[in-house]
C-alpha atoms as a PDB file:
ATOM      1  CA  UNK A   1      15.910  12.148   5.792  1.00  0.00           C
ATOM      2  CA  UNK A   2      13.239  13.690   8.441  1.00  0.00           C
ATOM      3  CA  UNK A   3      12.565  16.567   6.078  1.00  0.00           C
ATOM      4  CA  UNK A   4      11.880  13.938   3.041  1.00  0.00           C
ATOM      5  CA  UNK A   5       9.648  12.308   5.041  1.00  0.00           C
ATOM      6  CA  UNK A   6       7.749  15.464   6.278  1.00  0.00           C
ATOM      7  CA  UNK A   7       7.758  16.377   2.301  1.00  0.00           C
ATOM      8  CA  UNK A   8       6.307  13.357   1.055  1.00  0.00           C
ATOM      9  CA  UNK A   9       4.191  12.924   4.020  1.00  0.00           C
ATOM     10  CA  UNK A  10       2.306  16.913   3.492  1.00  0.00           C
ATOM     11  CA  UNK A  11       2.205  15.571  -0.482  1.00  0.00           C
ATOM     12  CA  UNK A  12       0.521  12.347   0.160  1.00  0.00           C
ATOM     13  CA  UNK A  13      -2.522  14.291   2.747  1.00  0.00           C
ATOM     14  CA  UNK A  14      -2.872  16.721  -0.099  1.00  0.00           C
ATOM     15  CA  UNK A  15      -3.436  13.873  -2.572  1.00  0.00           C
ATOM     16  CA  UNK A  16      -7.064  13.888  -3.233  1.00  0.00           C
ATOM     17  CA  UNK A  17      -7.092  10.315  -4.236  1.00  0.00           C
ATOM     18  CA  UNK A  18      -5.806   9.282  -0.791  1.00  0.00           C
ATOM     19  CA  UNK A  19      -7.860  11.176   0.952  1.00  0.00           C
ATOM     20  CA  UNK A  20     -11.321   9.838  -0.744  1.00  0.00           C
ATOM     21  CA  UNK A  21     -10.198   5.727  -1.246  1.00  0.00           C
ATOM     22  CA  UNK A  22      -7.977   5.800   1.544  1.00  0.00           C
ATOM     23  CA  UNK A  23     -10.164   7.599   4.226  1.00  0.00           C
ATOM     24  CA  UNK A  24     -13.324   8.205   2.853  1.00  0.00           C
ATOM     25  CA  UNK A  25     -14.464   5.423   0.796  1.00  0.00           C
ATOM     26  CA  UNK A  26     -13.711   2.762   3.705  1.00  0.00           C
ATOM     27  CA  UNK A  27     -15.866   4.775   6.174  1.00  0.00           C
ATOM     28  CA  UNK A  28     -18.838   4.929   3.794  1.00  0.00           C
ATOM     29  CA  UNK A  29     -18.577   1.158   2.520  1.00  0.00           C
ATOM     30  CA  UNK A  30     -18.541   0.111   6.312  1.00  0.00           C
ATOM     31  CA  UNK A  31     -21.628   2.235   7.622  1.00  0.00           C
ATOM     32  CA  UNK A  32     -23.182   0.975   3.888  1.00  0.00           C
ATOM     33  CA  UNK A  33     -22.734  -2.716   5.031  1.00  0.00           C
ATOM     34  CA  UNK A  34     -23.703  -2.203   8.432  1.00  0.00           C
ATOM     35  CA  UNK A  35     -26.781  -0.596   7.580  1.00  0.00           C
ATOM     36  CA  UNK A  36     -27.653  -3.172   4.605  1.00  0.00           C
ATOM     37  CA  UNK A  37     -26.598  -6.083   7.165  1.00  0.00           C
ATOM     38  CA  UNK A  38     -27.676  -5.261  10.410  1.00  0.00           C
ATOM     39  CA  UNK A  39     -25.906  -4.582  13.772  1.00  0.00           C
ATOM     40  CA  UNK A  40     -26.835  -7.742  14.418  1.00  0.00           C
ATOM     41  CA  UNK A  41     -27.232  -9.630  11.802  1.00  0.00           C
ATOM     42  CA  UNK A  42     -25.427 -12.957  11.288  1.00  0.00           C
ATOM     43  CA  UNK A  43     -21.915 -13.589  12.578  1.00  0.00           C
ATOM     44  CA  UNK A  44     -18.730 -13.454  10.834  1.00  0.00           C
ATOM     45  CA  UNK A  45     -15.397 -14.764  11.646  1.00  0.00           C
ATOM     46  CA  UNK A  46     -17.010 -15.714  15.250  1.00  0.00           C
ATOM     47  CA  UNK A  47     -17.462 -11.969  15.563  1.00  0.00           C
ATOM     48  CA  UNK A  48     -20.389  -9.477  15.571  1.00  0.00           C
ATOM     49  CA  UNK A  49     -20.903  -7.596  12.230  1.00  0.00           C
ATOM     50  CA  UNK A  50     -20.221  -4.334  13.447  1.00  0.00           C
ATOM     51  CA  UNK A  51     -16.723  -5.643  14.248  1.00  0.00           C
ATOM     52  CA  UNK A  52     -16.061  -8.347  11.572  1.00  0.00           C
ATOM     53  CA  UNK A  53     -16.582  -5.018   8.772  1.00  0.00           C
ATOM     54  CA  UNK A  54     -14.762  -2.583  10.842  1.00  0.00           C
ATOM     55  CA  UNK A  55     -11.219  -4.944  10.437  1.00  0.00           C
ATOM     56  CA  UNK A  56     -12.201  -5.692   6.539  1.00  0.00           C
ATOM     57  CA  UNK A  57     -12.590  -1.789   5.733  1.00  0.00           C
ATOM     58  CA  UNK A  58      -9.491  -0.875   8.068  1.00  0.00           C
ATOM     59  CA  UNK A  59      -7.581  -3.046   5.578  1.00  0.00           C
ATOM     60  CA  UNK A  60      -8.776  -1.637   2.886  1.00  0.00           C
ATOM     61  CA  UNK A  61      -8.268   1.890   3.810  1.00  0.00           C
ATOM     62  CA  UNK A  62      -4.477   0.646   4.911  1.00  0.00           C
ATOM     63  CA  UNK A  63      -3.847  -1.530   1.606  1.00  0.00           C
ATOM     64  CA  UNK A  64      -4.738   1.985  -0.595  1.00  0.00           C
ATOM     65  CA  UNK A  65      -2.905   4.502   1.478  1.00  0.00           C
ATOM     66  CA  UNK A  66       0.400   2.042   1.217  1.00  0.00           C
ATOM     67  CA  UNK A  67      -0.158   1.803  -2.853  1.00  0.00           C
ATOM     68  CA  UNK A  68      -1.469   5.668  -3.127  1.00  0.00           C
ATOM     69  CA  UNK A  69       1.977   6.321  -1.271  1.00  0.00           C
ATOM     70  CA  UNK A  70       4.209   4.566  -3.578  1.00  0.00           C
ATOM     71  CA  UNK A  71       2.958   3.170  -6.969  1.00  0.00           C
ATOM     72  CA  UNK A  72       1.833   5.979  -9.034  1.00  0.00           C
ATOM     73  CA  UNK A  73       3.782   8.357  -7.328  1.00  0.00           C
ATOM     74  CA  UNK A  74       7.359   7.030  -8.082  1.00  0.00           C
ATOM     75  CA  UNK A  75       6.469   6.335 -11.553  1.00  0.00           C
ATOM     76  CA  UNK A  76       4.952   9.928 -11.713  1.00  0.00           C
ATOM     77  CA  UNK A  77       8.221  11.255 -10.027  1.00  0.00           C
ATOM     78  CA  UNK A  78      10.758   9.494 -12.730  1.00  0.00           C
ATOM     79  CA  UNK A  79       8.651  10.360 -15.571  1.00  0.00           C
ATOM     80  CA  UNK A  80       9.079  14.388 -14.623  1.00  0.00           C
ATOM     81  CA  UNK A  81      12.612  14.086 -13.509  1.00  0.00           C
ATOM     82  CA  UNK A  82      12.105  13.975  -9.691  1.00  0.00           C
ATOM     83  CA  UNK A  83      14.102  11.274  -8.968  1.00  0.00           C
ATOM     84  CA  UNK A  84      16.986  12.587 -10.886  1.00  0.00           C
ATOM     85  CA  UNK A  85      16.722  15.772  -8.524  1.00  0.00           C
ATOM     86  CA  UNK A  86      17.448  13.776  -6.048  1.00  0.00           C
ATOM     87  CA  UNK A  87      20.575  12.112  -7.263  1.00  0.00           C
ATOM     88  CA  UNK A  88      22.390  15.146  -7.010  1.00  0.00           C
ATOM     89  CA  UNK A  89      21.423  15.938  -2.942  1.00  0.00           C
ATOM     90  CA  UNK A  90      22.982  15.057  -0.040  1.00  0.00           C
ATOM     91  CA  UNK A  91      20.034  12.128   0.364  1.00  0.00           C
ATOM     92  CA  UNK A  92      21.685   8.573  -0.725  1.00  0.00           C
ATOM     93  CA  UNK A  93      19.583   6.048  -2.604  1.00  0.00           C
ATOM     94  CA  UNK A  94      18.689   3.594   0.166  1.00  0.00           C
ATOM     95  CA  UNK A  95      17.582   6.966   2.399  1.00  0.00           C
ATOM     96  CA  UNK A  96      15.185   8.060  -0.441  1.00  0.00           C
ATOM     97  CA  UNK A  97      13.943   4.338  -1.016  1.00  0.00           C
ATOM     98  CA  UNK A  98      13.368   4.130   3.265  1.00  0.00           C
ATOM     99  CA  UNK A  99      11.810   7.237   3.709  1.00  0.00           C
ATOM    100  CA  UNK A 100       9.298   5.903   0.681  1.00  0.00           C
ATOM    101  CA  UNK A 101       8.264   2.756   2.775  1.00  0.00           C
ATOM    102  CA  UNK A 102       8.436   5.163   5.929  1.00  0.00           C
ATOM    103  CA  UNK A 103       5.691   7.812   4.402  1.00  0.00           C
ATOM    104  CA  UNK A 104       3.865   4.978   2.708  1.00  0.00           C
ATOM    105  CA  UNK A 105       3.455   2.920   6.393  1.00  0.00           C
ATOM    106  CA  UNK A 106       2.325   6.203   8.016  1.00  0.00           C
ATOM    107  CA  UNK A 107      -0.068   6.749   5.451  1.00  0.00           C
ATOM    108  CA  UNK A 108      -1.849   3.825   6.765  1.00  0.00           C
ATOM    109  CA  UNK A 109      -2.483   4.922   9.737  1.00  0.00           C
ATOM    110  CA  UNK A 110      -4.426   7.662   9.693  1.00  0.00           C
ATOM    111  CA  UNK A 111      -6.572   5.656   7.183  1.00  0.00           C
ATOM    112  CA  UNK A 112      -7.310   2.451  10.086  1.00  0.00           C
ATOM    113  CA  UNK A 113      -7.709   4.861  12.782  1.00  0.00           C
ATOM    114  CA  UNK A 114     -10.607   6.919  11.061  1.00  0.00           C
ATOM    115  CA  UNK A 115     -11.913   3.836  10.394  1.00  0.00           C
ATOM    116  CA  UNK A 116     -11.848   2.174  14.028  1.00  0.00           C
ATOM    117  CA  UNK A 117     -13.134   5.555  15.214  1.00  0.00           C
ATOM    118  CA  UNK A 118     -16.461   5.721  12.615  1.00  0.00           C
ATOM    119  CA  UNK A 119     -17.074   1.953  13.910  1.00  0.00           C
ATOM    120  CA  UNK A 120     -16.804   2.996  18.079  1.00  0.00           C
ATOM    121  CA  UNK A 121     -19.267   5.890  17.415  1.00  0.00           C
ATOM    122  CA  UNK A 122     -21.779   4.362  14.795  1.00  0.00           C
ATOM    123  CA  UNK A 123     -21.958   1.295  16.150  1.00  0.00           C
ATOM    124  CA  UNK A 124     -20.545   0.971  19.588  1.00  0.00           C
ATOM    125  CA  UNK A 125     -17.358  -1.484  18.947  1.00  0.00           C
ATOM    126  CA  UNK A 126     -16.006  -2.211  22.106  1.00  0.00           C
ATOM    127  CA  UNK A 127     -12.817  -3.511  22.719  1.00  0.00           C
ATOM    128  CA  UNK A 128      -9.923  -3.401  25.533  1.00  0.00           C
ATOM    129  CA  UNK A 129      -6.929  -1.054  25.442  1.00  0.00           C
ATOM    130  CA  UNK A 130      -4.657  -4.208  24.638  1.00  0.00           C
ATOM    131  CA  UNK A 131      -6.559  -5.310  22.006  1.00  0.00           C
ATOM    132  CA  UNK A 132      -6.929  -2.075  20.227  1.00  0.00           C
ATOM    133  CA  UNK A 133      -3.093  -1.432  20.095  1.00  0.00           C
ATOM    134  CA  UNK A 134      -2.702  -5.042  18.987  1.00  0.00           C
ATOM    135  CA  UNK A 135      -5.334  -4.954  16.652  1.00  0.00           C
ATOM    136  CA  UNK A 136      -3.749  -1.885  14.809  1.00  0.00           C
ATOM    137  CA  UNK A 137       0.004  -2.667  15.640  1.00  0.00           C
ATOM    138  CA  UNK A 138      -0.742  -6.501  13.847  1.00  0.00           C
ATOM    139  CA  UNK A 139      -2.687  -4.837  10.844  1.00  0.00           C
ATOM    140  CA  UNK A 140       0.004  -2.021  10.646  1.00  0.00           C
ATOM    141  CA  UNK A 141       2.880  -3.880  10.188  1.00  0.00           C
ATOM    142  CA  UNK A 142       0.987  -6.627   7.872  1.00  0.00           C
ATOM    143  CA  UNK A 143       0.313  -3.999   4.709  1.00  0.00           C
ATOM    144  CA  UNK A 144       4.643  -4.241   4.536  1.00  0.00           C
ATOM    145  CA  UNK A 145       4.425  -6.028   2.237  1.00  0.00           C
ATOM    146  CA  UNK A 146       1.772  -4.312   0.401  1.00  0.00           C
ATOM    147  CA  UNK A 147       4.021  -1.218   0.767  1.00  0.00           C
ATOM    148  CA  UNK A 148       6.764  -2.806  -0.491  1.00  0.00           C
ATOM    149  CA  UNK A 149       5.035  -4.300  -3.758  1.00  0.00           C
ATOM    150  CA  UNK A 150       3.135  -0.649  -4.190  1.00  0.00           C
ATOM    151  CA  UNK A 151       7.502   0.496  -4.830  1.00  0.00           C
ATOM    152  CA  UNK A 152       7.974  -2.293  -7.174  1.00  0.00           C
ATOM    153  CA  UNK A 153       5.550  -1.225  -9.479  1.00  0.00           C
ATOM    154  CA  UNK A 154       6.339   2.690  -8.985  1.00  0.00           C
ATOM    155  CA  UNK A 155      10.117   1.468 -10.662  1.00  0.00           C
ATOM    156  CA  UNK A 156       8.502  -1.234 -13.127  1.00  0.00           C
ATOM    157  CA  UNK A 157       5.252   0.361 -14.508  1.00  0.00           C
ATOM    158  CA  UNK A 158       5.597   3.754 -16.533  1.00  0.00           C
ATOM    159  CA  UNK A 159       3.621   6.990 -15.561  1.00  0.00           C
ATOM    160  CA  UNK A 160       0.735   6.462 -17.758  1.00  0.00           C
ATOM    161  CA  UNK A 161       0.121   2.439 -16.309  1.00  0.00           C
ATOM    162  CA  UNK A 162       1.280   2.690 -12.894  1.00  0.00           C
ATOM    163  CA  UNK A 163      -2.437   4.165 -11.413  1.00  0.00           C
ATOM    164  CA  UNK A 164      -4.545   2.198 -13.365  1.00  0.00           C
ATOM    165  CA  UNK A 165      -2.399  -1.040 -12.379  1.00  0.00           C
ATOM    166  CA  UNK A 166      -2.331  -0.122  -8.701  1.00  0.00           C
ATOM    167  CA  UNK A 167      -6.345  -0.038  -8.919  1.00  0.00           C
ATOM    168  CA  UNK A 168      -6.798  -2.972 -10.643  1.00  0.00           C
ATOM    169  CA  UNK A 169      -4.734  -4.614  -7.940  1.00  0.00           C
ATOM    170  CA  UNK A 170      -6.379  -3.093  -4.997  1.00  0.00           C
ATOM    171  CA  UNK A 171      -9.921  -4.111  -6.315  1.00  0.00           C
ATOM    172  CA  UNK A 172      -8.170  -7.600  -7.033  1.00  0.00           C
ATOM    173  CA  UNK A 173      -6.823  -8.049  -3.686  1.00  0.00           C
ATOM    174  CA  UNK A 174      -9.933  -6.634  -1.782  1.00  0.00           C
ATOM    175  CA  UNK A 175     -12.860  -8.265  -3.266  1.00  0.00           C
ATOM    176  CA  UNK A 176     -10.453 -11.752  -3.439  1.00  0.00           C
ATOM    177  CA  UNK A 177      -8.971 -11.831  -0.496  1.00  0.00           C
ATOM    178  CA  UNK A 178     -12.241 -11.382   1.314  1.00  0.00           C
ATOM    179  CA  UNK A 179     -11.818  -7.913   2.617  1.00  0.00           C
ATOM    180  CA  UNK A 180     -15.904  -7.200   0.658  1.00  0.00           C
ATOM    181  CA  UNK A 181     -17.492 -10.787   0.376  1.00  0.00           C
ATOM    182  CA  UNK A 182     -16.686 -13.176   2.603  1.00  0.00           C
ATOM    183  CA  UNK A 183     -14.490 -16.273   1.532  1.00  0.00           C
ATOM    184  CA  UNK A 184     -16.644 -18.878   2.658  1.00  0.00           C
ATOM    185  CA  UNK A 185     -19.616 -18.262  -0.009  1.00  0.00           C
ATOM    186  CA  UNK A 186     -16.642 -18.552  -2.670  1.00  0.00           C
ATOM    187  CA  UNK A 187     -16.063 -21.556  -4.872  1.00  0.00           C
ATOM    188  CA  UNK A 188     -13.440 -23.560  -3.653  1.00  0.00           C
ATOM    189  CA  UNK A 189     -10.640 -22.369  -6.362  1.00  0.00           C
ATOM    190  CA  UNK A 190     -11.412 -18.766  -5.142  1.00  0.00           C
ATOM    191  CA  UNK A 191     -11.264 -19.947  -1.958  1.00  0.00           C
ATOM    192  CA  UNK A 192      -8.455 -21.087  -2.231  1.00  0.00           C
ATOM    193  CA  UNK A 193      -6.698 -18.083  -4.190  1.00  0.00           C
ATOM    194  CA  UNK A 194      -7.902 -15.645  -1.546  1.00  0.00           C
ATOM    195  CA  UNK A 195      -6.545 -17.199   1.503  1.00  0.00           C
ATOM    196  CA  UNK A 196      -2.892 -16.900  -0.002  1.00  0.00           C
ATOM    197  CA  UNK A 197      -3.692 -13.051  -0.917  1.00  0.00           C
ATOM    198  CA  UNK A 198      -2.169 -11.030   1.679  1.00  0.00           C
ATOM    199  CA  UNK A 199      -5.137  -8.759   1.836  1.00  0.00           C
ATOM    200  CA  UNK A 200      -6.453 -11.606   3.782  1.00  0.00           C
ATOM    201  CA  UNK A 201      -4.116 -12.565   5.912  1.00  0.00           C
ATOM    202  CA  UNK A 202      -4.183  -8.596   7.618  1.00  0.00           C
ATOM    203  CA  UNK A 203      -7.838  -9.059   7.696  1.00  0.00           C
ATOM    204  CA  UNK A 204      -6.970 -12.284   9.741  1.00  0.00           C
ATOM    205  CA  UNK A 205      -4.975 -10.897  11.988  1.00  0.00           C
ATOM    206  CA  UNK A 206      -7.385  -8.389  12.749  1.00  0.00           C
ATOM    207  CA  UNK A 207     -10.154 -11.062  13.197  1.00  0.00           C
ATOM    208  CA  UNK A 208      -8.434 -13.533  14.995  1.00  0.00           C
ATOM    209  CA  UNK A 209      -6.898 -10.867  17.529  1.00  0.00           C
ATOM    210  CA  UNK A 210     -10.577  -9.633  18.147  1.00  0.00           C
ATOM    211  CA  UNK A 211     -11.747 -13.202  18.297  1.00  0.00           C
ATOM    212  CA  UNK A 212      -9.240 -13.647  21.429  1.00  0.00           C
ATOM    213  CA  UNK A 213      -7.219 -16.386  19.564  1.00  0.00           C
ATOM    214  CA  UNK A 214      -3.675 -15.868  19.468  1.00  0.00           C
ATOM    215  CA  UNK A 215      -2.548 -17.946  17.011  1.00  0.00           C
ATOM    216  CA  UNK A 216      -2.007 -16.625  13.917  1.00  0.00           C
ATOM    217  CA  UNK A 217       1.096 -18.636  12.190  1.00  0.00           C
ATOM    218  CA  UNK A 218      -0.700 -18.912   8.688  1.00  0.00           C
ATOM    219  CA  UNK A 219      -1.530 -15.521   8.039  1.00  0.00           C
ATOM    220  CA  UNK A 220       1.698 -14.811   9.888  1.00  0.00           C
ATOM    221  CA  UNK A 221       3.916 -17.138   7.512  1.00  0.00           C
ATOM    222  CA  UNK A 222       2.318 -16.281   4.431  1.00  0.00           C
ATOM    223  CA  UNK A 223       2.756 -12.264   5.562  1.00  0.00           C
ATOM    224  CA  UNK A 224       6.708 -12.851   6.398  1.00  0.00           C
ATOM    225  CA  UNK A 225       6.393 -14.556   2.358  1.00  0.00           C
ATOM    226  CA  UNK A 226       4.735 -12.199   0.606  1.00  0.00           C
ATOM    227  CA  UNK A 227       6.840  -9.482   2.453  1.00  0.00           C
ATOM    228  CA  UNK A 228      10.364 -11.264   0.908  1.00  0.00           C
ATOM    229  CA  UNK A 229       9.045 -11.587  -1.730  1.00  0.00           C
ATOM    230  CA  UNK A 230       7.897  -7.864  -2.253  1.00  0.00           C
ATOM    231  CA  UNK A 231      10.848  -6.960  -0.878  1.00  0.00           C
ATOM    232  CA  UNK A 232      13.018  -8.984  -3.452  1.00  0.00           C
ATOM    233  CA  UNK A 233      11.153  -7.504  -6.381  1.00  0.00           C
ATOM    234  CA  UNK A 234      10.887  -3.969  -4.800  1.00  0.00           C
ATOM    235  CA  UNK A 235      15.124  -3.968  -4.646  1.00  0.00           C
ATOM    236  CA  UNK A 236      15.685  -5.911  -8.250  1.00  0.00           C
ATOM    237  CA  UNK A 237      13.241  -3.416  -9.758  1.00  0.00           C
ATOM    238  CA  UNK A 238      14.731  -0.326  -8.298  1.00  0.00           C
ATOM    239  CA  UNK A 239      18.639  -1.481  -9.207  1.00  0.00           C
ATOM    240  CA  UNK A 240      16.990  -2.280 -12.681  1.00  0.00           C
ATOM    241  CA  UNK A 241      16.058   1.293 -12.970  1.00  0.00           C
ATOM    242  CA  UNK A 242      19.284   2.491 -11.079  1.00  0.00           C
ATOM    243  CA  UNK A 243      21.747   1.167 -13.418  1.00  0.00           C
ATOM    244  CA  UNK A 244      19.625   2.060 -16.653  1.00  0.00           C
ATOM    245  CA  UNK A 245      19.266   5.584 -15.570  1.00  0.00           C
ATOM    246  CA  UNK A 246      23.533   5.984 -14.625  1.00  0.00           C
ATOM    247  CA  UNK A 247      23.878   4.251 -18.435  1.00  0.00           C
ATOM    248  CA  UNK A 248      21.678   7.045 -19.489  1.00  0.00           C
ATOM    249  CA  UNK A 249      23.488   9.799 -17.433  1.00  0.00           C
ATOM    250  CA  UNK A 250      27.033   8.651 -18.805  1.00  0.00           C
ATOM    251  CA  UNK A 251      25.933   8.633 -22.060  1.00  0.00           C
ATOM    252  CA  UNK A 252      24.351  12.488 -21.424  1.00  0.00           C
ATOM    253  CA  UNK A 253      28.060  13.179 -20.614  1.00  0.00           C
ATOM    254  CA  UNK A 254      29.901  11.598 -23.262  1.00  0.00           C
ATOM    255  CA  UNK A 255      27.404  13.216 -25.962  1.00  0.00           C
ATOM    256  CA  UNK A 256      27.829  16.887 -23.906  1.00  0.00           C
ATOM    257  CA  UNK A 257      31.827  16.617 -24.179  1.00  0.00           C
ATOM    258  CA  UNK A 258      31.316  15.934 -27.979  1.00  0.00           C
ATOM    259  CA  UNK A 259      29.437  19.556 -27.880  1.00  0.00           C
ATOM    260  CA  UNK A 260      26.140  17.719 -29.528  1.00  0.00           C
ATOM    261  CA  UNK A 261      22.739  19.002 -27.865  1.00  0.00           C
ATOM    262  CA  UNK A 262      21.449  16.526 -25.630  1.00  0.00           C
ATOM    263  CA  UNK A 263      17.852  15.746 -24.919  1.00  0.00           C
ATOM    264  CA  UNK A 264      16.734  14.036 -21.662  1.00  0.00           C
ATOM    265  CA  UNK A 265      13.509  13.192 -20.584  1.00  0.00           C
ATOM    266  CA  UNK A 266      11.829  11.875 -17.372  1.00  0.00           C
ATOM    267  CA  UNK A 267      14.361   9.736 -15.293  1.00  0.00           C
ATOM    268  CA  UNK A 268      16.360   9.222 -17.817  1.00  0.00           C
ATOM    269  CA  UNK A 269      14.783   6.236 -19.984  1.00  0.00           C
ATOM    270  CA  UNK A 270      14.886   8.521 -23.380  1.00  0.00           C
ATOM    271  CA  UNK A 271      17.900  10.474 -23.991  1.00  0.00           C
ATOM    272  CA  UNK A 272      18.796  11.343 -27.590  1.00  0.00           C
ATOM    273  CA  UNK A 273      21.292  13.470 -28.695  1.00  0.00           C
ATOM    274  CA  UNK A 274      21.329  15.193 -31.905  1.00  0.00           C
END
């Protein structure tokens, strides 16, 4: 399983598209809002600017690494037949679908720490040992969920959907769930959608650990939700596809016994024989 991780890990830092919305994009949208805002221009969140942006765009670039990792790729890797390469090694089905959520997770970091560091040398951000390592353990382990919902829509949405619906999504969840405007200058209905997004409950996290407050039980709760409930859909979606595809491969058999040519494409969701 170490070497599947180290292969999906050197795939994902070649991936142009991680490396510019991921990495890139979150660096230049934070030293854009700094500089349009101010260094010290009005608090958010009870913190300075500088800092208040710096946890917003380190959720960002975490929320698209996690969906760049999973999403489109899986539903680009059963529409070529990848995943039914794997069926026949050594790695079992619960390794493959682990080391996904592994790669996807360490995806994210290299994304929030580029991030942190652009906001320490533009702008000075100052914090204490303990509250950096909480700051980016908390936000780490909040995009789980996001991670996990990125794999239910590699194994629900075909090749051709899957990138365009993990973009609409990540747009969705960042400019609603307060990650690019603040919540507070919403209407009250968006308001009130946002705070349930889990985009803003990492941002929270962030903020509140920052702000010196401790508490954290909504976002925490509504994290530990969204993360069952990813999780759920994530597992139904992949034994959806796992069951179709050994339907498919059983009827490959039968037709190759009769001696009729077979035709199989992708992961198995068209096979006609002939």
């Amino acid at each position: 399983m170490t070497g599947f991780i180290a292969l999906e890990m050197r795939r994902c830092v070649r991936d142009v598209r991680y490396l510019v919305i991921a990495v890139a994009m979150p660096i230049g949208l934070y030293l854009l809002f700094t500089g349009l805002f101010g260094s010290h221009g009005q608090p958010a969140q009870g913190l300075s600017q500088p800092a208040e942006l710096m946890i917003a765009m380190i959720a960002c670039g975490a929320m698209w690494a996690v969906f760049s990792a999973t999403g489109p790729r899986i539903a680009h890797e059963r529409a070529i037949g990848w995943t039914r390469q794997l069926r026949v090694t050594p790695l079992t089905p619960a390794a493959a679908l682990s080391g996904k959520l592994v790669t996807a997770l360490a995806a994210a970091l290299p994304a929030m720490a580029f991030v942190a560091l652009t906001a320490v040398l533009s702008h000075h951000v100052q914090l204490s040992a303990a509250q950096w390592l909480a700051l980016l353990a908390a936000m780490w382990a909040g995009v789980l969920p996001l991670a996990l919902l990125g794999i239910a829509i590699g194994y629900l949405a075909g090749d051709e959907i899957a990138c365009p619906v993990i973009t609409a999504l990540y747009f969705a969840l960042g400019a609603l769930g307060g990650l690019w405007i603040p919540l507070s200058v919403m209407p009250l209905a968006m308001l009130q959608i946002g705070q349930a997004l889990p985009s803003d409950s990492v941002a929270e996290l962030g903020w509140r650990i920052v702000g010196g407050q401790a508490s954290v039980p909504r976002a925490v709760l509504l994290l530990t939700a969204w993360t069952l409930g990813s999780g759920l859909v994530a597992l139904l979606a992949y034994r959806r596809r796992a069951i179709r595809s050994a339907g498919r491969d059983s009827r490959v058999v039968s037709h190759a016994d009769s001696g009729a040519p077979v035709v199989v494409s992708g992961d198995g969701d068209r096979v006609q024989a002939r």
